[in-house]
Structure formats: C-alpha cells, structure tokens
Protein backbone atom coordinates (compact mmCIF):
# COMPACT_ATOMS: atom_id res chain seq x y z
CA UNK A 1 84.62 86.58 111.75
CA UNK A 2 87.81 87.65 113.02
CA UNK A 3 88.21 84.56 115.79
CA UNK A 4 87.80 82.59 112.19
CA UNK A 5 90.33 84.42 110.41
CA UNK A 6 92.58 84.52 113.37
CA UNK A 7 92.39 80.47 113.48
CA UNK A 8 92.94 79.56 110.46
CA UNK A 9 95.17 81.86 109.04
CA UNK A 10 96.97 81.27 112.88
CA UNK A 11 98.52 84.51 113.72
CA UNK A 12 97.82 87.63 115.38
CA UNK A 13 94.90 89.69 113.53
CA UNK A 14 95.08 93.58 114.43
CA UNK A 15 92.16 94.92 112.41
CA UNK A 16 89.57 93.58 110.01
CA UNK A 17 87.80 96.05 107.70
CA UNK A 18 85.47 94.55 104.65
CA UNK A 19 85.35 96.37 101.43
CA UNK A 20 83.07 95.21 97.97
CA UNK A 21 82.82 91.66 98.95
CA UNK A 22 86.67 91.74 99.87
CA UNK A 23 88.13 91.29 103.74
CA UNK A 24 91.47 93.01 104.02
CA UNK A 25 92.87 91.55 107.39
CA UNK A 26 95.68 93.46 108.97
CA UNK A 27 98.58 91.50 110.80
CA UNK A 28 101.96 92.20 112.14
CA UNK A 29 104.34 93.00 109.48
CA UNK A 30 106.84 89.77 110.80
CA UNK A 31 103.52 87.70 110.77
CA UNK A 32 102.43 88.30 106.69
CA UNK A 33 104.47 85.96 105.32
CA UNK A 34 102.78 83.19 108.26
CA UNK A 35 99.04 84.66 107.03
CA UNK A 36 99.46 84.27 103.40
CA UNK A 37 101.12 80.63 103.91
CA UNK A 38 103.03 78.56 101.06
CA UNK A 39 102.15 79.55 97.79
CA UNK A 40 99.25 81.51 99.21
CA UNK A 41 97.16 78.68 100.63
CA UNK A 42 96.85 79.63 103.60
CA UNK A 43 94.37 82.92 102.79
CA UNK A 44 92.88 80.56 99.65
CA UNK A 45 91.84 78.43 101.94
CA UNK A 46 90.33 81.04 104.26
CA UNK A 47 88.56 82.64 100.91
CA UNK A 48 87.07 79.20 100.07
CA UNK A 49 85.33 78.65 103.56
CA UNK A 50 84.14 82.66 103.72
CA UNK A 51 83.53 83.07 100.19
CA UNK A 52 85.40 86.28 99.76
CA UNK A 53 88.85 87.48 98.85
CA UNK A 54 91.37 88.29 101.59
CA UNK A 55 94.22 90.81 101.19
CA UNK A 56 96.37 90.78 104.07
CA UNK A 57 98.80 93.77 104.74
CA UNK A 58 101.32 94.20 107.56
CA UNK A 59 101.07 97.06 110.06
C-alpha cells in the first residue's frame, strides 16, 4: 500500500499507520502541501481508489 500511496500522492512517504478504516500517511513537512494537492484532490483521489480516508501530517 505504501508504493500506491507514494505514487499517486507523488512524494516522499515516511510512515503509514491505519487506524478505524482511516490511513494517516506521514510526509515531509515541505512535501504536505504536494500530498494533499489543489483543493485536496490529490488524497480524494487516493481515498476513492483505496476506499478509505487519508489524513496526511508532516513530520
């Protein structure tokens, strides 16, 4: 799952954890803004092809 995330949310992915049907995907704090794309559509994207929400935080 995390080569997936890594691809299409296209930056570096640090740490992966899953929580209640939730995937909160770490990423370098200067990459978050990348990860979350335009509006967001980058991670609703990703949560339409895995079928669970994404929170991504910045380490």
């Amino acid at each position: 799952m995390e080569d997936r995330l890594k691809q299409m949310l296209r930056v570096e992915i640090l740490k992966v954890e899953e929580e209640e049907g939730k995937i909160i995907v770490y990423v370098p704090k200067e990459q978050v803004k990348i990860a979350v794309g335009s509006g967001g559509s980058a991670v609703k994207a990703a949560e339409l092809v895995l079928g669970k929400k994404i929170e991504v935080r910045g380490m």
